[in-house]
Protein backbone atom coordinates (compact mmCIF):
# COMPACT_ATOMS: atom_id res chain seq x y z
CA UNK A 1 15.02 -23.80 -12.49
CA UNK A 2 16.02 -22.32 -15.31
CA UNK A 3 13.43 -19.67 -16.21
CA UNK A 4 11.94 -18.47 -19.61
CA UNK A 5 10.82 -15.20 -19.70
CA UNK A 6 8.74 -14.59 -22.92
CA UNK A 7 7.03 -11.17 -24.37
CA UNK A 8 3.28 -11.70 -24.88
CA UNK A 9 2.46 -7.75 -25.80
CA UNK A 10 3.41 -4.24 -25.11
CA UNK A 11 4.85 -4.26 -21.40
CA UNK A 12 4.00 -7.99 -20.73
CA UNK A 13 5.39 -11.33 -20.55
CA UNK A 14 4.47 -14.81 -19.14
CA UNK A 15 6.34 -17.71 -17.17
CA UNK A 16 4.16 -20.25 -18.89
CA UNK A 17 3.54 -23.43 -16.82
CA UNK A 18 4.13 -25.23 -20.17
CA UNK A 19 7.54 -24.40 -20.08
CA UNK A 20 8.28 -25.02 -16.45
CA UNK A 21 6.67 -28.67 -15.38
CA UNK A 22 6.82 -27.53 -11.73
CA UNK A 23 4.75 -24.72 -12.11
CA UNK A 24 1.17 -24.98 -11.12
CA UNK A 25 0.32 -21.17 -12.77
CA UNK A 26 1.51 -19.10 -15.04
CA UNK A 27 2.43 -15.93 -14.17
CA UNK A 28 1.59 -12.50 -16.05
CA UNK A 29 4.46 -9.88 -15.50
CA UNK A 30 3.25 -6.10 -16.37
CA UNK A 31 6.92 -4.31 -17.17
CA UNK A 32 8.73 -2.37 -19.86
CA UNK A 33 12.25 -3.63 -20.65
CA UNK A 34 14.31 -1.47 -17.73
CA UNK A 35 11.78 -2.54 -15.04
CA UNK A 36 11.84 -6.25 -16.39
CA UNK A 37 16.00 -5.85 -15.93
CA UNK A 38 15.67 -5.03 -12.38
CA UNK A 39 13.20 -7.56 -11.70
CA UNK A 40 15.95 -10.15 -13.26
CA UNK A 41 19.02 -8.66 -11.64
CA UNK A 42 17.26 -8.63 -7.84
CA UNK A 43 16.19 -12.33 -8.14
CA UNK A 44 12.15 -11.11 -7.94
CA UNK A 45 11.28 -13.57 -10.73
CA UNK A 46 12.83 -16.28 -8.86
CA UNK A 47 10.54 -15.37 -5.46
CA UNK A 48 7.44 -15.01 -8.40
CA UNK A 49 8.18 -18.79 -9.48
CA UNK A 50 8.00 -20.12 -6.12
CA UNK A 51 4.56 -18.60 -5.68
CA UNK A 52 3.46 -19.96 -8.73
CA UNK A 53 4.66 -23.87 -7.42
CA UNK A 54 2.38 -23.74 -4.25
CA UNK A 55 -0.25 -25.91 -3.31
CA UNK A 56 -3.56 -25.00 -4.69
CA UNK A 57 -2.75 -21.38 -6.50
CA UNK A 58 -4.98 -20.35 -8.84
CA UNK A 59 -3.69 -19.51 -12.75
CA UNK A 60 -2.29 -16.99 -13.27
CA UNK A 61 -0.31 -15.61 -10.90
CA UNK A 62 0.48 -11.79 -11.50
CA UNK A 63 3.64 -9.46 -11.00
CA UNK A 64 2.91 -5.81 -10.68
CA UNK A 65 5.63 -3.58 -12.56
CA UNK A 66 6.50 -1.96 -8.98
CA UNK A 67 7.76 -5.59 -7.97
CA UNK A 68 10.93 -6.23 -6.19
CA UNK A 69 12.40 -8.59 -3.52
CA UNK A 70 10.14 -9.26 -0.24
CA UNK A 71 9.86 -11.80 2.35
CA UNK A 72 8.62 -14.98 0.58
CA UNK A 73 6.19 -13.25 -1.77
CA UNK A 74 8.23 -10.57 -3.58
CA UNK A 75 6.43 -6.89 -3.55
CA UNK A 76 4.28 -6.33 -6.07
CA UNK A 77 2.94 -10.12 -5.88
CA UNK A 78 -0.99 -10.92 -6.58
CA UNK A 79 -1.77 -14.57 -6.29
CA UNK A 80 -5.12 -16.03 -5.28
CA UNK A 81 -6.67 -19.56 -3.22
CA UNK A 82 -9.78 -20.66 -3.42
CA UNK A 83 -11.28 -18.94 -0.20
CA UNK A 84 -13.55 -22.54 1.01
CA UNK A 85 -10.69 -25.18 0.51
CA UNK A 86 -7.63 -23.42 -0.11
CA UNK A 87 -5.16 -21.12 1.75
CA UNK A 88 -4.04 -18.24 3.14
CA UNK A 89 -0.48 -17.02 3.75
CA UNK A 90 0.98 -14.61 5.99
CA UNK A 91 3.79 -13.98 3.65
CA UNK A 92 1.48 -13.08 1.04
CA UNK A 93 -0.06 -10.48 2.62
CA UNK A 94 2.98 -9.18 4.34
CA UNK A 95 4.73 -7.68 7.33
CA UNK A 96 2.87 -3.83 7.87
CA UNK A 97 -0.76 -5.83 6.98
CA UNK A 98 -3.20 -3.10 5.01
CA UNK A 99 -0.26 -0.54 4.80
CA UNK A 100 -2.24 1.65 2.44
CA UNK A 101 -2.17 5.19 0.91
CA UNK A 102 -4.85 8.05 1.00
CA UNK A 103 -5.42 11.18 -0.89
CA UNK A 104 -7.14 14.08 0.18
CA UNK A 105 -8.30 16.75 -2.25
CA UNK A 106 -8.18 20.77 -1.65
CA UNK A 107 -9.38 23.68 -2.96
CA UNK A 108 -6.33 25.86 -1.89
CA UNK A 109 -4.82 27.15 -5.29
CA UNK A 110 -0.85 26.06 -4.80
CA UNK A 111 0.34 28.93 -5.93
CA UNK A 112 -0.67 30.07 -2.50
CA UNK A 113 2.13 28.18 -0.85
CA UNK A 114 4.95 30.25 -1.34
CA UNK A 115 8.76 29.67 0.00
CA UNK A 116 7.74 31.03 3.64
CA UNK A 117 4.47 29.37 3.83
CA UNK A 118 6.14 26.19 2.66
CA UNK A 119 8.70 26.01 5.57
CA UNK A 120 5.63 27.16 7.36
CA UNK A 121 4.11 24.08 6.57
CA UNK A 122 6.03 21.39 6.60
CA UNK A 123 7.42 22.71 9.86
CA UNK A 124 4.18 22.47 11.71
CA UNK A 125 2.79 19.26 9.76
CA UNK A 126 6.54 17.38 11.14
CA UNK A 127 5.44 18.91 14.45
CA UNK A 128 1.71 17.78 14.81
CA UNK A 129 2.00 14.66 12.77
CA UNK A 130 3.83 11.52 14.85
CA UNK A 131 6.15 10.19 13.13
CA UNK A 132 9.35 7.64 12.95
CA UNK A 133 10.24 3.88 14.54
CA UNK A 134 8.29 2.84 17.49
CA UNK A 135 6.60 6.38 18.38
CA UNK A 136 3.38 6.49 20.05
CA UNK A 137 0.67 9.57 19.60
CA UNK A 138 -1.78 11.16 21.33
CA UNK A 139 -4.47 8.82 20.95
CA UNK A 140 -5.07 5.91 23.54
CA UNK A 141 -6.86 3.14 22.75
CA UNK A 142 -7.02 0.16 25.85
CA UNK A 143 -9.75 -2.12 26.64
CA UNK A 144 -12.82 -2.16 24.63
CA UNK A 145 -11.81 0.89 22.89
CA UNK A 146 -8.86 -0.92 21.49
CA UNK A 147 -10.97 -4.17 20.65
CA UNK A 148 -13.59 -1.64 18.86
CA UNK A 149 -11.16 -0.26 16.40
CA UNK A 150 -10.09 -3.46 15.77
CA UNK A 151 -13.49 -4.62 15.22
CA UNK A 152 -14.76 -1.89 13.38
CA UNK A 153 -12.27 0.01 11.75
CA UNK A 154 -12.22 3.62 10.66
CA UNK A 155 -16.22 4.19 11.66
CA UNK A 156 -15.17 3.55 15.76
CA UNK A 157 -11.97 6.45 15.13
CA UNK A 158 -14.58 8.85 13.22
CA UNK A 159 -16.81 8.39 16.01
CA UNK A 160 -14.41 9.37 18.32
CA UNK A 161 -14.38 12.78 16.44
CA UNK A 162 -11.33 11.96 14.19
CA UNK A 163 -13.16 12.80 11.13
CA UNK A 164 -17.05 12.76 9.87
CA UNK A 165 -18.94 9.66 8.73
CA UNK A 166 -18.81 11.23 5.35
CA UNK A 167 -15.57 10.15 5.28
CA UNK A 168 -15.89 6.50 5.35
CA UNK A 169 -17.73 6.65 1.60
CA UNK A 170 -14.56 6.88 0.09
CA UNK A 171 -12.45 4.41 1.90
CA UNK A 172 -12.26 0.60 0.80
CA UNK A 173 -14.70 -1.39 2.36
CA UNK A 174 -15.82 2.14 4.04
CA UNK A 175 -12.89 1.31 6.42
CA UNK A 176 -14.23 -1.80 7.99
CA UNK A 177 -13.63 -5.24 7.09
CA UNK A 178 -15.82 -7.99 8.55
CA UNK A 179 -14.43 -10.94 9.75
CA UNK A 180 -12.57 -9.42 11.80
CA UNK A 181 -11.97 -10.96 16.02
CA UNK A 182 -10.02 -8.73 18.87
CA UNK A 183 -9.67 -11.73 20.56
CA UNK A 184 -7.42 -13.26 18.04
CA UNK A 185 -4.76 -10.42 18.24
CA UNK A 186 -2.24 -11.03 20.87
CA UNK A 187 -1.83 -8.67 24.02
CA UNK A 188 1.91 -8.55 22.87
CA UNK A 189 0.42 -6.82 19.77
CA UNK A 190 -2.36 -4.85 21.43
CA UNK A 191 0.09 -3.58 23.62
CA UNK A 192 1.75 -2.58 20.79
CA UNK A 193 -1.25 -0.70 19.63
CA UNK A 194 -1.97 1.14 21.93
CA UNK A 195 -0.30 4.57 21.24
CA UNK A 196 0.01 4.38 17.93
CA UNK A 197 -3.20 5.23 16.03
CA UNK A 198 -2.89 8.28 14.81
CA UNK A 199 1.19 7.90 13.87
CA UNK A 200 2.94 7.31 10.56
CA UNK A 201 5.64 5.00 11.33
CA UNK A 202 9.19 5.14 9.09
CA UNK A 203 10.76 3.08 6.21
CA UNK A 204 8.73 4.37 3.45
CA UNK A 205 5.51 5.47 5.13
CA UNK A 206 5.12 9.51 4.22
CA UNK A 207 2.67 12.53 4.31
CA UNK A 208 2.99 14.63 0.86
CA UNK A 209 1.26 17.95 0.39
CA UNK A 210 1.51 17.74 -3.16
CA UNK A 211 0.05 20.08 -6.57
CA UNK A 212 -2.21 18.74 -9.07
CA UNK A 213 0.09 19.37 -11.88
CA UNK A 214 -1.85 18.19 -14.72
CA UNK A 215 -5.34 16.58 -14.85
CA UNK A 216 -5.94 14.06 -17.50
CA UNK A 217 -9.78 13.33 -16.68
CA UNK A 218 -11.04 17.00 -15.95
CA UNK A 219 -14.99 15.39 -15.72
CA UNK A 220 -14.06 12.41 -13.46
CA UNK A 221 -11.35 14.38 -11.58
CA UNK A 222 -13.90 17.49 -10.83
CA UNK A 223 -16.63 14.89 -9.16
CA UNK A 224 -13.45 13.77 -6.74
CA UNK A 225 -13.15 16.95 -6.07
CA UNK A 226 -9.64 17.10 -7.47
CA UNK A 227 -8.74 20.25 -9.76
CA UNK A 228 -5.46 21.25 -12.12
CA UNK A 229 -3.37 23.99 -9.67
CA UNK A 230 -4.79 22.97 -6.48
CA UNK A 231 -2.91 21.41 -3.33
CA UNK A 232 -3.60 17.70 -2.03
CA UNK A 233 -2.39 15.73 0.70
CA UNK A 234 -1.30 12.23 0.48
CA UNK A 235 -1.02 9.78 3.43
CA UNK A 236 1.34 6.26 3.01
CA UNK A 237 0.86 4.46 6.71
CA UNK A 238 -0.30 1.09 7.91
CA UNK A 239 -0.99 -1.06 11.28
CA UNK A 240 2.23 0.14 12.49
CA UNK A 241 3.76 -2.49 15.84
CA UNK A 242 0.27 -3.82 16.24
CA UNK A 243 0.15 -5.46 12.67
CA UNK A 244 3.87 -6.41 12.59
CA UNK A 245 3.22 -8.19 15.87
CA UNK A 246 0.32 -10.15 13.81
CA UNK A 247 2.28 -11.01 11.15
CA UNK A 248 5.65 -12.10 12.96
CA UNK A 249 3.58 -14.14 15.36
CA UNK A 250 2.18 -15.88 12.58
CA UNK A 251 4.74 -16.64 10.37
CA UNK A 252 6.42 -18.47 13.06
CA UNK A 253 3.20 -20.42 13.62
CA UNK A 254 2.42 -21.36 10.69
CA UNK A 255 6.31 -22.65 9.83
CA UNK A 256 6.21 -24.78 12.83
CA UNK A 257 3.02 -25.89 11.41
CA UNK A 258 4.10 -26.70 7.59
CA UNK A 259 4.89 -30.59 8.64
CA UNK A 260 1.24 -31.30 9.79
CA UNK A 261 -0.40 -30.09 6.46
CA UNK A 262 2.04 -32.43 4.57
CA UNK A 263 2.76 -30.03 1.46
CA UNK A 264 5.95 -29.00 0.36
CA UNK A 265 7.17 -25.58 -0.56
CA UNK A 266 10.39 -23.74 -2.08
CA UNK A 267 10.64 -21.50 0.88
CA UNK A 268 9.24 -21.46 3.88
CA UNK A 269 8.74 -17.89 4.36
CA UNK A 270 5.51 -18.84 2.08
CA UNK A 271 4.19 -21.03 4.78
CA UNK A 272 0.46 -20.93 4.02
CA UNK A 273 -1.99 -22.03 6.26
CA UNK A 274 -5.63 -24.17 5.56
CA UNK A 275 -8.41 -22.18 5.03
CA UNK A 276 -10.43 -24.00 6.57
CA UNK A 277 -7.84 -24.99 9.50
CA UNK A 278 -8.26 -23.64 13.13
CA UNK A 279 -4.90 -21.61 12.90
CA UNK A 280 -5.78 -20.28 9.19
CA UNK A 281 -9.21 -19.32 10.72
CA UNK A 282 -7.57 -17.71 13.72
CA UNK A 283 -5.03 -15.62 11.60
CA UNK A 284 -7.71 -14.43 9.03
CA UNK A 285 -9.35 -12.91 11.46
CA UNK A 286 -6.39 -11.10 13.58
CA UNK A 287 -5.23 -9.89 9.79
CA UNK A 288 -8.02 -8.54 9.04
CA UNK A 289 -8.51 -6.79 12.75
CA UNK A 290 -5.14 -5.35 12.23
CA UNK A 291 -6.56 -4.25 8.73
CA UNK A 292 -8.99 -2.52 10.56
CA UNK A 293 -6.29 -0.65 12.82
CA UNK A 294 -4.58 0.57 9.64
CA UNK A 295 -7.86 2.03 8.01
CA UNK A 296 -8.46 3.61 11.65
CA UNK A 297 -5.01 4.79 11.59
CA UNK A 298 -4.94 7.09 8.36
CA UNK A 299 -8.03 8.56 9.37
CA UNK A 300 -6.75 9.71 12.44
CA UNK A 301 -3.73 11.08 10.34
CA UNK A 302 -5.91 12.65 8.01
CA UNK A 303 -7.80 14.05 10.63
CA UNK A 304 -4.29 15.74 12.12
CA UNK A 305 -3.66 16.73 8.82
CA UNK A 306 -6.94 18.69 8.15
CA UNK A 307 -6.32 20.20 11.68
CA UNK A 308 -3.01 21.71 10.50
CA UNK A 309 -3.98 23.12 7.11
CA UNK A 310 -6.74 24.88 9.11
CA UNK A 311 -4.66 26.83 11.18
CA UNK A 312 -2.05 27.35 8.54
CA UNK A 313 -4.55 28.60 5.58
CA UNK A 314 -7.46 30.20 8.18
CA UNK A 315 -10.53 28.20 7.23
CA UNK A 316 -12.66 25.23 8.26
CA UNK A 317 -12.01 22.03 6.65
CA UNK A 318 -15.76 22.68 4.47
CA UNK A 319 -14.10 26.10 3.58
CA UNK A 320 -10.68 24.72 2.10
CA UNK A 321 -12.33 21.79 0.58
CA UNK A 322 -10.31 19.56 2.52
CA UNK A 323 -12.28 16.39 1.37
CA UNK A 324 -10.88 12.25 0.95
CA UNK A 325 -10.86 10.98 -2.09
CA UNK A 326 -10.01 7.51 -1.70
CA UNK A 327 -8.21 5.27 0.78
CA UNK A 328 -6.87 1.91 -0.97
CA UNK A 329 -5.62 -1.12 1.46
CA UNK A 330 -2.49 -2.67 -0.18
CA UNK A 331 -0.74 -5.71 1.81
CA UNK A 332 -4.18 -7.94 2.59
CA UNK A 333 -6.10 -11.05 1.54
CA UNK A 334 -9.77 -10.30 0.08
CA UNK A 335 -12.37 -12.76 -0.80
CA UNK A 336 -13.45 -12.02 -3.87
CA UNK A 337 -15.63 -13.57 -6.53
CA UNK A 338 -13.83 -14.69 -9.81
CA UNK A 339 -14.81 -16.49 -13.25
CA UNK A 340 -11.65 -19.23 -13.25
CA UNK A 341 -11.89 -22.36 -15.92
CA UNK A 342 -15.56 -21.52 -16.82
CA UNK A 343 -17.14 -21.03 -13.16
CA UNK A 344 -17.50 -18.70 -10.67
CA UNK A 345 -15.50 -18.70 -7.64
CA UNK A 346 -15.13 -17.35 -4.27
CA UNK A 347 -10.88 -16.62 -4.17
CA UNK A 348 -9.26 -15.17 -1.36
CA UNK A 349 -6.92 -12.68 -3.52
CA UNK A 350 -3.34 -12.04 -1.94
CA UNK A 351 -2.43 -8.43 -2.98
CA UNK A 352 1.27 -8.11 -1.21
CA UNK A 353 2.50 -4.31 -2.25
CA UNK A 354 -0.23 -4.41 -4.63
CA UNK A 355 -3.63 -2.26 -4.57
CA UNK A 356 -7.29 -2.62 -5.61
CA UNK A 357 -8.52 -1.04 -8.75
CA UNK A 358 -12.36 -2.10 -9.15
CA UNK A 359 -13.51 -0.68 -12.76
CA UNK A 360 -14.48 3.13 -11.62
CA UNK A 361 -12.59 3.16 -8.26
CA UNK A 362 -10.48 5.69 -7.73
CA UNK A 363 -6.74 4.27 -7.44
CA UNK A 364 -3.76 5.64 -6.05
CA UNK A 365 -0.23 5.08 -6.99
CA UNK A 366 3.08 6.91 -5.70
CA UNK A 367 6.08 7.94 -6.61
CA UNK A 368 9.25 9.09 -4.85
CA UNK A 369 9.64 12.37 -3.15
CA UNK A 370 11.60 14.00 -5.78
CA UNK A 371 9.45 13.06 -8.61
CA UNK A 372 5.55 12.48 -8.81
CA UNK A 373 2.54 10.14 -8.09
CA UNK A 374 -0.60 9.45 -9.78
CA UNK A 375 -4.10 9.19 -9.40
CA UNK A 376 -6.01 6.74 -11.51
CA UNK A 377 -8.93 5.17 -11.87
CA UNK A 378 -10.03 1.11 -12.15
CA UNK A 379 -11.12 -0.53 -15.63
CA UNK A 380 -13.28 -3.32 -16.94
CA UNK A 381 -10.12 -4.33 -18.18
CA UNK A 382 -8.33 -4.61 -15.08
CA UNK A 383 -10.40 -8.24 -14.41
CA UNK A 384 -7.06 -10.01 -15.60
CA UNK A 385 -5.21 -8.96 -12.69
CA UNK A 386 -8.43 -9.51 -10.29
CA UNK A 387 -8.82 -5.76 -10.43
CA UNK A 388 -5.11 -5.19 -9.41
CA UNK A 389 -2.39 -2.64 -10.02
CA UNK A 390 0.76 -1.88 -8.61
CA UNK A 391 0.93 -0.34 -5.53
CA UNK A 392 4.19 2.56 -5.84
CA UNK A 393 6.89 3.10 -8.27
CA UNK A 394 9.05 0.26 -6.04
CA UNK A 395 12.49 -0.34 -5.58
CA UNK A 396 15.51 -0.64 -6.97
CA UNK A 397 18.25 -0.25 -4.50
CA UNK A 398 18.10 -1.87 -1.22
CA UNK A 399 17.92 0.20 1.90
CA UNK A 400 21.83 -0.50 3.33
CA UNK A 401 22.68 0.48 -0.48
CA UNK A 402 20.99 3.64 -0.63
CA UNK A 403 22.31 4.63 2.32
CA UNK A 404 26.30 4.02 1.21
CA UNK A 405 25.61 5.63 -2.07
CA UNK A 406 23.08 8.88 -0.55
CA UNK A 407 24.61 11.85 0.59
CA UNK A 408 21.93 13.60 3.05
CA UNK A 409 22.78 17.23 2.73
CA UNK A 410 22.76 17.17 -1.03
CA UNK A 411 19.88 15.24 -1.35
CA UNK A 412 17.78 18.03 0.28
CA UNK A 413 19.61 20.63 -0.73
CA UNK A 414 18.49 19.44 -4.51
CA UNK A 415 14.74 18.66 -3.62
CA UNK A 416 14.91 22.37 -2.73
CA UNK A 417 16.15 23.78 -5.54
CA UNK A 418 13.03 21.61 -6.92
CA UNK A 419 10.69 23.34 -4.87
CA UNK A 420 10.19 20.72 -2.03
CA UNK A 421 10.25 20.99 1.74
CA UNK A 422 11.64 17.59 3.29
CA UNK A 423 11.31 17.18 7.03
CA UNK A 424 12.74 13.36 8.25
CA UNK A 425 13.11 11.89 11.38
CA UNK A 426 16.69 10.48 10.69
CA UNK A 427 19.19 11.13 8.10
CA UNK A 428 19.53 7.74 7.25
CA UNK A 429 15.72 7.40 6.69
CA UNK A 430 15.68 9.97 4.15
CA UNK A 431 19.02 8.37 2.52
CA UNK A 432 16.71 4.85 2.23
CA UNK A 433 13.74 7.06 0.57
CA UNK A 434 15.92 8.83 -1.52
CA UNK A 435 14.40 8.99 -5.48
CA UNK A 436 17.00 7.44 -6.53
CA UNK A 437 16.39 4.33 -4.97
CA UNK A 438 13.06 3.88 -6.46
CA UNK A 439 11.61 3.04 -10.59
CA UNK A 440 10.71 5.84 -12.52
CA UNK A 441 7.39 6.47 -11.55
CA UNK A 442 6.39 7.05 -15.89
CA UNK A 443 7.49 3.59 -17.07
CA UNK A 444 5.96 1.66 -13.72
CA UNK A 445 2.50 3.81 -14.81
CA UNK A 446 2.96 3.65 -18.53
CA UNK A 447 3.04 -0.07 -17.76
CA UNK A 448 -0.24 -0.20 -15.68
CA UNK A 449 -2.06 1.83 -18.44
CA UNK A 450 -0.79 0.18 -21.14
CA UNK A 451 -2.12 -2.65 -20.11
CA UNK A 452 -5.36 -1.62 -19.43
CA UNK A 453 -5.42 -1.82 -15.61
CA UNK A 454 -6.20 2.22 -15.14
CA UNK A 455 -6.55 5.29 -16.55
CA UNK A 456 -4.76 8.46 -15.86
CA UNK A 457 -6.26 10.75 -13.88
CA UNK A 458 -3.89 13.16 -12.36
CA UNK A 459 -0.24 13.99 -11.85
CA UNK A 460 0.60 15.51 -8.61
CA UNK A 461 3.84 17.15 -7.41
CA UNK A 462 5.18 17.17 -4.48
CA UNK A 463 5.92 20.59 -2.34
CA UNK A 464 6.40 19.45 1.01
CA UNK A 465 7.40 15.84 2.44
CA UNK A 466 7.36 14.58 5.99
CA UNK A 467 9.15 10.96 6.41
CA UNK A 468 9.26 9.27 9.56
């Protein structure tokens, strides 16, 4: 197909449907011209076009300005069904289901963490925190305690004294989606889940302790709890095995099952399944149980995380302010009600690398280690994109090209003369994560505000970085 691209305002352009008979929805791209460039060059527009021909998706489809080349959907994909008679697919939600970030807020001034207390830091955070491909934790869930995290989310891991119901106010869906069914996760992936609440996994999954540089919303940001000079802690994890194990059982599930639903698709890693279908049921409800794992999962990490900075600053968590600000899913399907062609409807939303920003919500978007990440908040505005922005600064070199162009030793030898710590579980992880191998974190935000999506909050630095 040969695809027109065409500039509707500042940081936007469409692939209008009128211009491409196959389409059934246009699609709204939210980029400036260097970020458009490497969403041409790495064939993302071509994965965003296929979206927009399947069965039953609802105008328009939207490409965040993080976007680049994924497994069926590209990253940074937001398309939606309709939730009663339409579908679901497991390559539109993605691989690491509800991988999600978190930020906590301090009131430790940063200035406090000097050179020592830095090394200090990110020596005992590498130490306490698991981390890296495949490694299990301290935590053991079997049984019925495995089925109740599953079930319930983050409030069965609080319970369990990782954390204090507090918390859950200030995750999505206060860290519980219903819906979800044990008995529809597989003991291959349970098994999989058994050690690993509680661990941050590898690829691009990270724990930042990070200064609030600049503060663009000093009322808003003061009733997070968030304040110009002070430390915060951000947490990027997900579902870890257990929610790969979801997803790869599915995807192979529903491709054997494309030829009884009697649609046709551009690629069959898109493979969606019925709604209202037994197996579209069945993998709803193990998505959104492994959903569930991942919310239970950063709170656990949080809670390690808290533990740490009290025995490294001398304080209880009350003391050092040590409070969550938000916790935002990204990688999920969400029924949510939407005005489409002049009536309200009930949509089930597929945000793949892509994050919630209800109008007031606090929204969370980072950047690479050698740069910065934002906090935001949702708009009015943001409607358009069914409340959606993008969920990091994405990128643009693959992983086996980072690491042939990345040389280790001067990569942290210049986030030190910077002022950050790195600790990594392999060299070649921290060659994949490297900053250049991600978008500049100002033009992917610049396009998200300029468009009305979110509003600035806060910058934040980062000091010390822990990679799996």
């Amino acid at each position: 197909m040969d695809v027109k691209i065409k500039k509707i305002g500042e940081h936007r352009y469409t692939i209008s449907k009128a211009d491409h008979p196959g389409l059934a929805a246009d699609i709204i791209i939210y980029a400036t011209e260097d970020i458009l460039e490497a969403i041409r060059k790495d064939q993302t527009y071509v994965q965003i076009v296929n979206v927009a021909c399947m069965p039953g998706v609802v105008s328009p489809v939207h490409l965040m300005p993080d976007a680049h080349f994924g497994y069926g959907f590209p990253i940074g994909a937001v398309a939606a069904f309709d939730a009663v008679d339409g579908w679901v697919s497991p390559g539109g939600v993605g691989a690491d289901i509800n991988c999600g970030v978190r930020l906590m807020a301090t009131s430790i001034p940063a200035a406090d963490l000097d050179a020592a207390r830095k090394k200090s830091l990110v020596e005992e955070m590498f130490r306490k925190i698991p981390s890296g491909l495949g490694v299990g934790g301290p935590i053991r869930l079997e049984g019925r305690s495995l089925d109740d995290v599953l079930e319930r989310g983050a409030p069965a891991i609080v319970e369990k004294g990782f954390g204090v119901p507090e918390d859950l106010k200030h995750i999505e869906d206060s860290g519980s989606i219903e819906g979800a069914d044990p008995d529809a996760v597989s003991d291959a992936a349970k098994k999989r889940g058994r050690d690993q609440c509680g661990t941050m996994g590898s690829g691009n999954h990270f724990m930042e302790v990070q200064a609030v540089e600049k503060v663009f919303e000093p009322d808003l940001a003061a009733r997070w709890g968030v304040a110009e000079g002070t430390l915060a802690v951000m947490i990027h994890s997900g579902s870890r095995g257990l929610g790969y194990q979801v997803s790869d059982e599915f995807w192979k599930r529903s491709k054997k099952a494309l030829s009884e639903f009697n649609i046709s698709i551009a690629d069959a890693q898109l493979s969606p399944l019925p709604v209202r279908h037994e197996l579209g049921r069945e993998y709803l409800a193990a998505m959104r149980a492994a959903a569930n794992y991942a919310f239970a999962n950063r709170q656990a990490l949080m809670h390690l995380s808290r533990k740490v900075f009290e025995r490294e600053f001398g304080g209880k968590a009350e003391s050092l302010g040590l409070k969550l600000v938000y916790d935002v899913a990204h990688n999920i399907a969400k029924e949510e009600t939407y005005e489409t062609e002049g009536r309200k409807r009930s949509l089930l939303v597929h945000r793949k690398g892509a994050t919630r920003a209800f109008p007031g919500q606090p929204v969370i978007i980072p950047g690479d280690m050698g740069t910065a990440s934002y906090l935001l908040v949702g708009t009015d505005e943001a409607v358009r994109s069914y409340f959606t922005v993008c969920h990091g600064a994405g990128r643009v070199l693959s992983r086996t090209a980072a690491k042939k162009r990345v040389d280790v030793g001067k990569l942290v030898a210049s986030l030190r003369e910077k002022g950050i710590e790195v600790r990594g579980g392999s060299k070649a992880g921290l060659a994949e994560e490297a900053p250049e191998a991600y978008k500049d974190i100002e033009q992917v935000v610049e396009a998200v505000v300029v468009n009305g999506l979110a509003k600035r909050v806060a910058r934040l630095r980062p000091l010390c970085v822990i990679k799996g």
